[in-house]
N, C-alpha and C. Protein backbone atom coordinates (compact mmCIF):
# COMPACT_ATOMS: atom_id res chain seq x y z
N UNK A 1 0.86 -1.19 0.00
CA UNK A 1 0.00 0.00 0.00
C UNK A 1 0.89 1.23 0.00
N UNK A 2 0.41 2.24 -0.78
CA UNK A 2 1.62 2.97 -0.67
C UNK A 2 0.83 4.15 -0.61
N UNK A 3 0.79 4.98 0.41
CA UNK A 3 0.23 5.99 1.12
C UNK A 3 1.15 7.31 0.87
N UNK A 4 2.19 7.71 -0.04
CA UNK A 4 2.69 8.52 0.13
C UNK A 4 1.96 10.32 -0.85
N UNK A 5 2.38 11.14 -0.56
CA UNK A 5 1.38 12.07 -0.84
C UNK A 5 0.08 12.31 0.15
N UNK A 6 -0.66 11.09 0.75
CA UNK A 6 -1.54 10.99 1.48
C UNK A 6 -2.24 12.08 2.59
N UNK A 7 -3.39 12.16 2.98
CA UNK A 7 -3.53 13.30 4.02
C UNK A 7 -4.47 11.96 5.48
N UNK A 8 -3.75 11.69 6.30
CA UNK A 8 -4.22 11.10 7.52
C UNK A 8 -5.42 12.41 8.18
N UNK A 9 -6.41 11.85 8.09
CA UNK A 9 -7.32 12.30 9.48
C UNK A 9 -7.74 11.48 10.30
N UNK A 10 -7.81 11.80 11.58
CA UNK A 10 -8.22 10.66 12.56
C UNK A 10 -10.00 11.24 13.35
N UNK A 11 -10.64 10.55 13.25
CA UNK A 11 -12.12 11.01 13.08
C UNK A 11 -12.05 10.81 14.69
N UNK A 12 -11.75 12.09 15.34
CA UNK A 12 -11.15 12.48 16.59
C UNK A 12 -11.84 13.96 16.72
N UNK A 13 -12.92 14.52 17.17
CA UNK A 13 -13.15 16.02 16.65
C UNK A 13 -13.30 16.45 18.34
N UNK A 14 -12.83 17.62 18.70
CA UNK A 14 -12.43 18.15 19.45
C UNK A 14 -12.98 19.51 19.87
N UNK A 15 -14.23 19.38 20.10
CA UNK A 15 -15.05 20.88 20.28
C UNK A 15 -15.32 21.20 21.30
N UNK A 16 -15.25 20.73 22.63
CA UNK A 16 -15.84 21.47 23.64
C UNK A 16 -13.87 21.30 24.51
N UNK A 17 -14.41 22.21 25.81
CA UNK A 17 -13.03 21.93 26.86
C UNK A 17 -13.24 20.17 27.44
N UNK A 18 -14.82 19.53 27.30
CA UNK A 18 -15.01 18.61 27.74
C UNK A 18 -14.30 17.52 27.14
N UNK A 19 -14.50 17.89 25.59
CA UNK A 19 -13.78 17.05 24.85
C UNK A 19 -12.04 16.61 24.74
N UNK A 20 -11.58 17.80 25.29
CA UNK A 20 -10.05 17.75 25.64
C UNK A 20 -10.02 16.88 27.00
N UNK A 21 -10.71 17.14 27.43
CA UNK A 21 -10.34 16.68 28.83
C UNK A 21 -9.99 15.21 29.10
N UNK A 22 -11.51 14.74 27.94
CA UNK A 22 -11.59 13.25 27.71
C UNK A 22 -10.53 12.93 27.61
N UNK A 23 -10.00 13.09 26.19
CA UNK A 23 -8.97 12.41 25.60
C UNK A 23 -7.35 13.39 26.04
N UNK A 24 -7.21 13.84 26.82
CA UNK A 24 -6.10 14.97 27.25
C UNK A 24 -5.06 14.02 27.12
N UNK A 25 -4.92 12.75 27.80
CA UNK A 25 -3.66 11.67 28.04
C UNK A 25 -3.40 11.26 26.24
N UNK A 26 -4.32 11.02 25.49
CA UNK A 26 -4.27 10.93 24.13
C UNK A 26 -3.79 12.45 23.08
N UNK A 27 -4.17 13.28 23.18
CA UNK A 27 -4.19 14.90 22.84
C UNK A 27 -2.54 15.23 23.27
N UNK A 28 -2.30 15.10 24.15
CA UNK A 28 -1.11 15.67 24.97
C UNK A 28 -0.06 15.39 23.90
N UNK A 29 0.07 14.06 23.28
CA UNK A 29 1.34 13.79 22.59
C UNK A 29 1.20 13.94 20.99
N UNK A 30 0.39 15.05 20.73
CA UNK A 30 -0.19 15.54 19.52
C UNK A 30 1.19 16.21 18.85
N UNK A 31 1.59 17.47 19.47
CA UNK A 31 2.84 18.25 19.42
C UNK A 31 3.72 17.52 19.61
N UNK A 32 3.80 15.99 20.24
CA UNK A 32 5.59 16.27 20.63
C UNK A 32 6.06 15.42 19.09
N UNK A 33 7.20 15.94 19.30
CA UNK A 33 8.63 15.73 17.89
C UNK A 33 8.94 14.05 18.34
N UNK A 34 8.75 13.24 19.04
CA UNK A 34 9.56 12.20 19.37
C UNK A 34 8.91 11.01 18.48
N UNK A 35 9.44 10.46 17.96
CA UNK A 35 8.94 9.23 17.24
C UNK A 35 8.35 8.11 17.90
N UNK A 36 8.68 8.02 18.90
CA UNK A 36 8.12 7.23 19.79
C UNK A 36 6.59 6.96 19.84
N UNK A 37 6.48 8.62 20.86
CA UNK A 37 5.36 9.28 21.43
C UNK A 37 4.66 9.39 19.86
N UNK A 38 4.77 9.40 18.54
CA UNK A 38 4.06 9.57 17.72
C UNK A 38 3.37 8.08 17.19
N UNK A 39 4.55 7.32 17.46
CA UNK A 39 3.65 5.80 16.70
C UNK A 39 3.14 5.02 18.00
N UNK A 40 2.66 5.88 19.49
CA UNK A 40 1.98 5.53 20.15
C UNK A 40 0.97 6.11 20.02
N UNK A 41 1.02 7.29 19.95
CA UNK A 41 -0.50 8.21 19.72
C UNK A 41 -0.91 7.18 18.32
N UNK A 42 -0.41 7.07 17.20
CA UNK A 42 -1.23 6.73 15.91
C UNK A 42 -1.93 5.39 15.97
N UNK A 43 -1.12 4.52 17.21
CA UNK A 43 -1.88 3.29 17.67
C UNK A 43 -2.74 3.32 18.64
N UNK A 44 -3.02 5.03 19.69
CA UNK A 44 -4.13 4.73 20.35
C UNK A 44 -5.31 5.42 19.26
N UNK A 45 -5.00 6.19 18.46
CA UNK A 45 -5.80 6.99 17.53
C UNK A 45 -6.96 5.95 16.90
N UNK A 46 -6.20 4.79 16.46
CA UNK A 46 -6.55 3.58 15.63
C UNK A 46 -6.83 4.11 14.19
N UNK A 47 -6.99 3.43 13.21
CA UNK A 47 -6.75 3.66 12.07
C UNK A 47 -7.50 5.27 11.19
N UNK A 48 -6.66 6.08 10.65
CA UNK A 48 -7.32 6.94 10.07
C UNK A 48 -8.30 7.09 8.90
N UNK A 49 -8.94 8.26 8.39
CA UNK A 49 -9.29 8.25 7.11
C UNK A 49 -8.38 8.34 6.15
N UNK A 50 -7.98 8.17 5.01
CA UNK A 50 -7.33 8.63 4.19
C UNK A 50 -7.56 9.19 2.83
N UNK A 51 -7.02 10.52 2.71
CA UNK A 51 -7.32 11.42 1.61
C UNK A 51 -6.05 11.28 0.65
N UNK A 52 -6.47 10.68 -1.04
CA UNK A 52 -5.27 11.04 -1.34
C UNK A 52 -5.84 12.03 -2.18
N UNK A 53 -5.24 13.05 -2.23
CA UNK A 53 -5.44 14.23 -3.15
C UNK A 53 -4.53 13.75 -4.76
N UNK A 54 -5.19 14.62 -5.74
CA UNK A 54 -4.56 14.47 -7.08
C UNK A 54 -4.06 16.25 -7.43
N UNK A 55 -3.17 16.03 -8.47
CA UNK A 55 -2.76 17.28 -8.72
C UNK A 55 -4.02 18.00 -9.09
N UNK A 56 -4.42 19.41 -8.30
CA UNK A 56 -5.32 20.19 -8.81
C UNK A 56 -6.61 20.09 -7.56
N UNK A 57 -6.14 19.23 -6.79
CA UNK A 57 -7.81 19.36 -5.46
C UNK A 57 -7.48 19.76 -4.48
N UNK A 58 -8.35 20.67 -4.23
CA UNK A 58 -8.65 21.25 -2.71
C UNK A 58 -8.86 20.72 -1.49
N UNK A 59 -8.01 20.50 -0.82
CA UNK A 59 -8.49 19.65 0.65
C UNK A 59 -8.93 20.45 1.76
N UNK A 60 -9.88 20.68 2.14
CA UNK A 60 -10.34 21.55 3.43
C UNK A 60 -10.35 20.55 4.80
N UNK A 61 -9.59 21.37 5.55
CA UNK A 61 -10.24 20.05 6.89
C UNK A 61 -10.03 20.98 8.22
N UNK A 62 -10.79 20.32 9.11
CA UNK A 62 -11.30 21.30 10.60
C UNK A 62 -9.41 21.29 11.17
N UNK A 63 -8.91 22.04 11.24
CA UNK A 63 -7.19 21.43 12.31
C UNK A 63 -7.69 20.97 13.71
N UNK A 64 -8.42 21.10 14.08
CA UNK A 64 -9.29 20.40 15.44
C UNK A 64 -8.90 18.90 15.45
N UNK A 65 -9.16 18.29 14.50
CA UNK A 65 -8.41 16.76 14.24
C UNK A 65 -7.31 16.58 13.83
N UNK A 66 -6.57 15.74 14.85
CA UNK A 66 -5.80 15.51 14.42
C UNK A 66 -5.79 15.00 12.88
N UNK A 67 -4.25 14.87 12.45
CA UNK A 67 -3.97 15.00 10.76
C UNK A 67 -2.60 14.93 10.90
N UNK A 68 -2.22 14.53 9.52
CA UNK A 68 -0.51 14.44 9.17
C UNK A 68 -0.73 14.05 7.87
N UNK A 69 0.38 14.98 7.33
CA UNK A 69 0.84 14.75 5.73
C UNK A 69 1.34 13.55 5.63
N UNK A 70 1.58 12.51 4.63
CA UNK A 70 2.38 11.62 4.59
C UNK A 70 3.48 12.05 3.50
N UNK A 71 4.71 11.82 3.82
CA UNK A 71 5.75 12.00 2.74
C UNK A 71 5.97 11.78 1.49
N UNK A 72 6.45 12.23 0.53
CA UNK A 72 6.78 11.64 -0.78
C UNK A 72 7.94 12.01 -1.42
N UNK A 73 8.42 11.48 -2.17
CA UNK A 73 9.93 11.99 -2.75
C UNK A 73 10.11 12.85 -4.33
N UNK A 74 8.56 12.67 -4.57
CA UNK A 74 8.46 13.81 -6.13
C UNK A 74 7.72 14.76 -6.00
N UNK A 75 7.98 15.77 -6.67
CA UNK A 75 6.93 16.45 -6.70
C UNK A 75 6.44 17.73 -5.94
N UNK A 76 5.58 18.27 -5.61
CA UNK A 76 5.35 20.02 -4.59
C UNK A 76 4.12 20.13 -3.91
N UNK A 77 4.25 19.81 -3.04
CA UNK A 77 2.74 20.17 -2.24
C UNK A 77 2.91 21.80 -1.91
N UNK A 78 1.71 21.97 -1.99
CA UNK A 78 1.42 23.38 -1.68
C UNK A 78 0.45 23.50 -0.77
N UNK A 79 0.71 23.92 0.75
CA UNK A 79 -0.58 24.22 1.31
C UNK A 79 -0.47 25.58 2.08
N UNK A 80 -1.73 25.56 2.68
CA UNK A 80 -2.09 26.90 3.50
C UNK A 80 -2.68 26.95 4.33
N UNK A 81 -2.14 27.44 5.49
CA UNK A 81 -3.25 27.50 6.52
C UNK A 81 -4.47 28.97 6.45
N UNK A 82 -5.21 28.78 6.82
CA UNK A 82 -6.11 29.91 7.29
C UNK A 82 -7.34 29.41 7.44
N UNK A 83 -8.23 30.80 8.02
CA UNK A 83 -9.41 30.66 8.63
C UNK A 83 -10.60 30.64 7.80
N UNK A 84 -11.63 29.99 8.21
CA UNK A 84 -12.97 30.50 7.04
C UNK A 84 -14.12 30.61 7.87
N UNK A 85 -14.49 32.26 7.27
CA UNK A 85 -15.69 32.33 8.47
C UNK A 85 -16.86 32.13 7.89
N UNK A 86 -17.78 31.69 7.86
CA UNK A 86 -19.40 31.17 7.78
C UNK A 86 -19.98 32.47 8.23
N UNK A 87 -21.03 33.07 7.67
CA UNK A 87 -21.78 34.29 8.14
C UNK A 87 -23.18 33.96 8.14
N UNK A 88 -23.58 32.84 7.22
CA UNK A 88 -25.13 32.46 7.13
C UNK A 88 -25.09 32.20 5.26
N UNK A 89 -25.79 32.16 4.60
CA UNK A 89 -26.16 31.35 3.63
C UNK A 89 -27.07 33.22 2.34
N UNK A 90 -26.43 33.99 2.86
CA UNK A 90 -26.47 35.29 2.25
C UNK A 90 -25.51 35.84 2.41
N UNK A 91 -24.15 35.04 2.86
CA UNK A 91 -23.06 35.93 2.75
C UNK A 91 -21.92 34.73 2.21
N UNK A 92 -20.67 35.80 1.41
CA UNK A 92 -19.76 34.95 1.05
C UNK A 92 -18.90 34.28 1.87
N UNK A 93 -17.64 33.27 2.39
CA UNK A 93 -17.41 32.90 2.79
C UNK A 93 -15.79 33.68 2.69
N UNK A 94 -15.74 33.93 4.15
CA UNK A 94 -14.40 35.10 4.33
C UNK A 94 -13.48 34.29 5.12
N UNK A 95 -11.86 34.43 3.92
CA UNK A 95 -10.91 33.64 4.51
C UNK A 95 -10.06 34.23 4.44
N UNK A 96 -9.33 34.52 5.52
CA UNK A 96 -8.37 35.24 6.61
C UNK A 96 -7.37 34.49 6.76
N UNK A 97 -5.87 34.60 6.25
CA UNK A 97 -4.63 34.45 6.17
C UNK A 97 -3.61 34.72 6.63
């Protein structure tokens, strides 16, 4: 299977302080750099969704869930972070960079 290019989401959504709290011992080792602490989090996570994007698609996703790029050795990803605000269904959708 070859997952590279790939976009991991883990159907993990994270909206209230309640919701941190739950999973805080899981959450906590989100940030850290250690390889370890990462292929323990991805085994308590249990298996993700996976997005593979093609040259030319838009991937939108909440950063609330966890996520990780997967690597590849050709080629240019291009991404961006920013915000998108929702106003109601009579207004355009305003994204802040």
């Amino acid at each position: 299977k070859n997952d590279a290019g790939a976009l991991y989401i883990w159907p993990l959504g994270v909206r209230s302080r309640w919701d941190w709290y739950k999973n805080a011992m899981t959450l906590s080792s989100l940030s850290a750099q250690d390889p370890e602490a990462q292929l323990n989090l991805h085994a308590q996570l249990g298996p993700p969704n996976i997005v593979r994007p093609t040259p030319g698609d838009l991937v939108l996703l909440c950063a609330q869930r966890p996520h990780c790029a997967v690597g590849f050795d050709e080629g240019v990803r291009v991404s961006l972070q920013c915000f998108l605000q929702y106003d109601g269904l009579d207004n355009r959708l305003t994204i802040d960079c």
